[in-house]
C-alpha atoms as a PDB file:
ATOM      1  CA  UNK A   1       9.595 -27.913  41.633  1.00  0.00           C
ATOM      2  CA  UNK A   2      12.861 -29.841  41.268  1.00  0.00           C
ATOM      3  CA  UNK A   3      13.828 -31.747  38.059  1.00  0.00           C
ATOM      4  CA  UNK A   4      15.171 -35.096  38.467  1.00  0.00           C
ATOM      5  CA  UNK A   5      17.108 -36.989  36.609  1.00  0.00           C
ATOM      6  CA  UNK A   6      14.430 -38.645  34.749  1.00  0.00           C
ATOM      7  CA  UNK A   7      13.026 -35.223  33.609  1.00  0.00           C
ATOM      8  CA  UNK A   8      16.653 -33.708  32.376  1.00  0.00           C
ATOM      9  CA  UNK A   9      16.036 -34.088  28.269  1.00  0.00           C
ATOM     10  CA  UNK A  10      12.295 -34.947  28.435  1.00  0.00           C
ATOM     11  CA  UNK A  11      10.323 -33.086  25.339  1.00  0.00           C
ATOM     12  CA  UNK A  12       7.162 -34.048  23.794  1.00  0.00           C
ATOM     13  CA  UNK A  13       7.673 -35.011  20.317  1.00  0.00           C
ATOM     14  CA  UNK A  14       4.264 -33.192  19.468  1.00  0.00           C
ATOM     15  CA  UNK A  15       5.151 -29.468  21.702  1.00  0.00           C
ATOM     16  CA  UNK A  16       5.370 -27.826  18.670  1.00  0.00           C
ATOM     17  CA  UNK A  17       3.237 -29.707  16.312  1.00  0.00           C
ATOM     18  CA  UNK A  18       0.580 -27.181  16.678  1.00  0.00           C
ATOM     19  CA  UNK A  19       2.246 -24.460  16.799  1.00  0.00           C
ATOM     20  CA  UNK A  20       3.248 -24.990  13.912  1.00  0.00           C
ATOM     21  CA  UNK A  21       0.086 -25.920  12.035  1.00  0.00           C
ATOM     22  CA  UNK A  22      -0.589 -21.783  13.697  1.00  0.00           C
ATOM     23  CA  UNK A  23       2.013 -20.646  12.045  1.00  0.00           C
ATOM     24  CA  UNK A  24       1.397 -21.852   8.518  1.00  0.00           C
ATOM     25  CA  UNK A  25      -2.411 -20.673   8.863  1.00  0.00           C
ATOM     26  CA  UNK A  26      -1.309 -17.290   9.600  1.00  0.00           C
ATOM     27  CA  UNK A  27       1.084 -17.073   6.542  1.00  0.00           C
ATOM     28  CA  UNK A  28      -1.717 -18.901   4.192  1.00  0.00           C
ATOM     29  CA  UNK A  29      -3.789 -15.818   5.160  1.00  0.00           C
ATOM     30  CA  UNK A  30      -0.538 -13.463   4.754  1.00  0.00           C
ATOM     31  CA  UNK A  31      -0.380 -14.905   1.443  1.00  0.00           C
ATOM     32  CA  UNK A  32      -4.170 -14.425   0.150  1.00  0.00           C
ATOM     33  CA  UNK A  33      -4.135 -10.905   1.262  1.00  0.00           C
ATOM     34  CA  UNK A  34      -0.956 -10.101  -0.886  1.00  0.00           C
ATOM     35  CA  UNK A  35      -2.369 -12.116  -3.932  1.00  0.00           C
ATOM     36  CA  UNK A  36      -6.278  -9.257  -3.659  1.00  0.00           C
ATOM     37  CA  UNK A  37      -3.736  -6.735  -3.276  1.00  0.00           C
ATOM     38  CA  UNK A  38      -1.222  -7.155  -5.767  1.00  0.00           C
ATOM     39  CA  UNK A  39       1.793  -7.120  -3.510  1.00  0.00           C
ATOM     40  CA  UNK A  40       3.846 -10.169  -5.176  1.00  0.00           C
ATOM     41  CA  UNK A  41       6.973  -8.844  -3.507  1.00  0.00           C
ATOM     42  CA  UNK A  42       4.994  -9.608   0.093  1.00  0.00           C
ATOM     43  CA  UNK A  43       3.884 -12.974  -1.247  1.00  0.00           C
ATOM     44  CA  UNK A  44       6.710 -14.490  -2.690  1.00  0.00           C
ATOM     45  CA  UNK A  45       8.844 -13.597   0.850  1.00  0.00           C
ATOM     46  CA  UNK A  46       5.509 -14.859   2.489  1.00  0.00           C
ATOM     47  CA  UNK A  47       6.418 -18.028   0.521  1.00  0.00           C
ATOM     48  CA  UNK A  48       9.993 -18.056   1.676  1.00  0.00           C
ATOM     49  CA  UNK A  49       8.483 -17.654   5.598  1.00  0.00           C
ATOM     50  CA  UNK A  50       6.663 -21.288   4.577  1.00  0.00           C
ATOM     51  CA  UNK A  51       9.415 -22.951   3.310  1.00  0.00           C
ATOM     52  CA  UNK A  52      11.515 -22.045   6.204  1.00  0.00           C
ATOM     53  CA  UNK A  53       8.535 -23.619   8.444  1.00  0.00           C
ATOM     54  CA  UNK A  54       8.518 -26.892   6.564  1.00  0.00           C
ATOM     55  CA  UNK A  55      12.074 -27.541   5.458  1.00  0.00           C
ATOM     56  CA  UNK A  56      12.622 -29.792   8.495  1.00  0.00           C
ATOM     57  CA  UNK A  57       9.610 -32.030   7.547  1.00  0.00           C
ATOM     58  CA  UNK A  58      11.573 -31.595   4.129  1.00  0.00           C
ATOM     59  CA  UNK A  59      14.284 -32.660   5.510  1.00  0.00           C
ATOM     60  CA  UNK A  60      13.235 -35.777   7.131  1.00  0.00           C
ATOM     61  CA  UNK A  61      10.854 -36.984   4.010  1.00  0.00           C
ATOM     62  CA  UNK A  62      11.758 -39.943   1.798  1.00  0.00           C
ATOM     63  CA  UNK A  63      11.503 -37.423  -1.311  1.00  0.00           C
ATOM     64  CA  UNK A  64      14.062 -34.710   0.317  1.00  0.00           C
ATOM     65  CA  UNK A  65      16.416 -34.556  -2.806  1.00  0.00           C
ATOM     66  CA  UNK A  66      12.862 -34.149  -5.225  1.00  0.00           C
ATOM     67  CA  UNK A  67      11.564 -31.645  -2.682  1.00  0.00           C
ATOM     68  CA  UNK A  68      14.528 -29.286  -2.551  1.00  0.00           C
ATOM     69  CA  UNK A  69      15.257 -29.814  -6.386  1.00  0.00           C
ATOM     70  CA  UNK A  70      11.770 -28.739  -6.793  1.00  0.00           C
ATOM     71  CA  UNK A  71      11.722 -25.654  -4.936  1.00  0.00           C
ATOM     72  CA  UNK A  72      14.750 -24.507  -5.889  1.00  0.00           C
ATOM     73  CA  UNK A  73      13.299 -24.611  -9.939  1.00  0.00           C
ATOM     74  CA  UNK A  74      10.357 -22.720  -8.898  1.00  0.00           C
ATOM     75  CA  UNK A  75      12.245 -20.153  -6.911  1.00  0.00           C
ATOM     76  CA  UNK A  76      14.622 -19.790 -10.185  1.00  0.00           C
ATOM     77  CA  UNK A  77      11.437 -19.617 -12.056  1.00  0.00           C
ATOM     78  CA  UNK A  78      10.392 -16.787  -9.677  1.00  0.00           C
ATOM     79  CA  UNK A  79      13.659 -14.988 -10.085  1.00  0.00           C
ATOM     80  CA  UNK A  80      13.209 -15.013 -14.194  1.00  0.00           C
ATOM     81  CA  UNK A  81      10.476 -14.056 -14.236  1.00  0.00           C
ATOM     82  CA  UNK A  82      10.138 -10.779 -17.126  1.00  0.00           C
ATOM     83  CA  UNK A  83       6.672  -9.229 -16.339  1.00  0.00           C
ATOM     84  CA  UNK A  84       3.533  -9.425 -13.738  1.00  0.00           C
ATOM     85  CA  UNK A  85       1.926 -12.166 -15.446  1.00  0.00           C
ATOM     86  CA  UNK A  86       4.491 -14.313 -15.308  1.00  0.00           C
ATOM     87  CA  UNK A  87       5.636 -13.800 -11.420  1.00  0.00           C
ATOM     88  CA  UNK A  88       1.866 -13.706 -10.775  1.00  0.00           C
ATOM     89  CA  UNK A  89       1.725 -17.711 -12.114  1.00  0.00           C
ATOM     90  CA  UNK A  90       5.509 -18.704 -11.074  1.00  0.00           C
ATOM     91  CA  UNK A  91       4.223 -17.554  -7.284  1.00  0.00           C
ATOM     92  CA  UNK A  92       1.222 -19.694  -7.767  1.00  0.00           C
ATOM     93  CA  UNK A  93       3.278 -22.914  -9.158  1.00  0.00           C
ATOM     94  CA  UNK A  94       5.384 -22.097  -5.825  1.00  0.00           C
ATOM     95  CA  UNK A  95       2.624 -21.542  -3.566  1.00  0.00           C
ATOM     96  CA  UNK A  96       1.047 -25.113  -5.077  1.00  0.00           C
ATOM     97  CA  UNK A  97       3.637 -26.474  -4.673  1.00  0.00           C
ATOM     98  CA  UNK A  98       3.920 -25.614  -0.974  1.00  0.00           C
ATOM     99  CA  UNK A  99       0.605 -26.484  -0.012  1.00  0.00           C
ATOM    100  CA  UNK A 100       1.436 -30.207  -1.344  1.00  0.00           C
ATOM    101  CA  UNK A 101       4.752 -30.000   0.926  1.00  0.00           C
ATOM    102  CA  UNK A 102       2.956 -29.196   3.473  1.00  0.00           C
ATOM    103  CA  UNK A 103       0.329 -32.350   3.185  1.00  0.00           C
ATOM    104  CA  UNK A 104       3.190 -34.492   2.697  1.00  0.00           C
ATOM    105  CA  UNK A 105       4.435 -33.134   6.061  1.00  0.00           C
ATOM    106  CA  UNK A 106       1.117 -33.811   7.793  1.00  0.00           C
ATOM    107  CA  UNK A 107       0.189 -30.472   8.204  1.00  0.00           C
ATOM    108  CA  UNK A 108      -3.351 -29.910   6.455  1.00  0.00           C
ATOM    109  CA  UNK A 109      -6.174 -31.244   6.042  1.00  0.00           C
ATOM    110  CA  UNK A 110      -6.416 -35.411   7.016  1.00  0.00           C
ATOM    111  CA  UNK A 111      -8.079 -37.208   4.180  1.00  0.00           C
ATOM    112  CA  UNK A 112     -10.156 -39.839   4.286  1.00  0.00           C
ATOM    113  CA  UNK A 113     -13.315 -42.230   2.403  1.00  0.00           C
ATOM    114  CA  UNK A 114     -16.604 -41.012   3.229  1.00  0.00           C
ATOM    115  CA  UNK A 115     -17.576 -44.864   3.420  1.00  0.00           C
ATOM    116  CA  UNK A 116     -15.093 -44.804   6.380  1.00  0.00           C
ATOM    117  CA  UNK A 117     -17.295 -45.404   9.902  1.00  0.00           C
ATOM    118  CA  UNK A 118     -14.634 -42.583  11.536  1.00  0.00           C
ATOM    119  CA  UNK A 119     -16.554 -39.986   8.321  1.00  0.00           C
ATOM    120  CA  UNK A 120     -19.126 -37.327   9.804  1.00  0.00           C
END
């Protein structure tokens, strides 16, 4: 089939929308596994593989300067961090942290009343 000129720099805003919703399930399983196991190392670059799927709907958000502020703090957090303990609960301040970025971004759950007719 031939592309015309109407075709030439045609993409769906929404190609990758669920692709991407994919991805971040896959590393929100990634990232309980590590937590069972122990294996902060795993988690906290499981983390990083997140934030690298979300920094453009970072990017884009009203709150980008508060976002990136934000993560950076925790990740600084993460790097201080003197025993187990305290990486184990500087990776979950991250990883709470993340799962709020990634509602912001529209990427979870959609929230609604139960009183709304559109509730099951």
């Amino acid at each position: 089939m031939e592309n015309t000129n109407e075709d030439i720099g045609q993409v769906s805003k929404y190609n990758d929308a669920g692709l991407s919703i994919s991805r971040l399930n896959d590393s929100w399983i990634l990232c309980k596994q590590y937590i069972r196991r122990g294996n902060f190392r795993m988690w906290k670059i499981e983390l990083d593989n997140i934030w690298l799927e979300l920094v453009t709907d970072v990017i884009r958000s009203n709150n980008k300067e508060k976002l990136f502020k934000r993560n950076n703090l925790l990740m600084e957090n993460i790097a201080k961090s003197k025993n187990r303990n305290g990486l184990f609960f500087n990776l979950m301040a991250r990883h709470c942290f993340l799962r709020e970025v990634q509602d912001i971004a529209g990427k979870a759950g959609v929230y609604i009343d139960e009183d709304d007719e559109a509730f099951d």
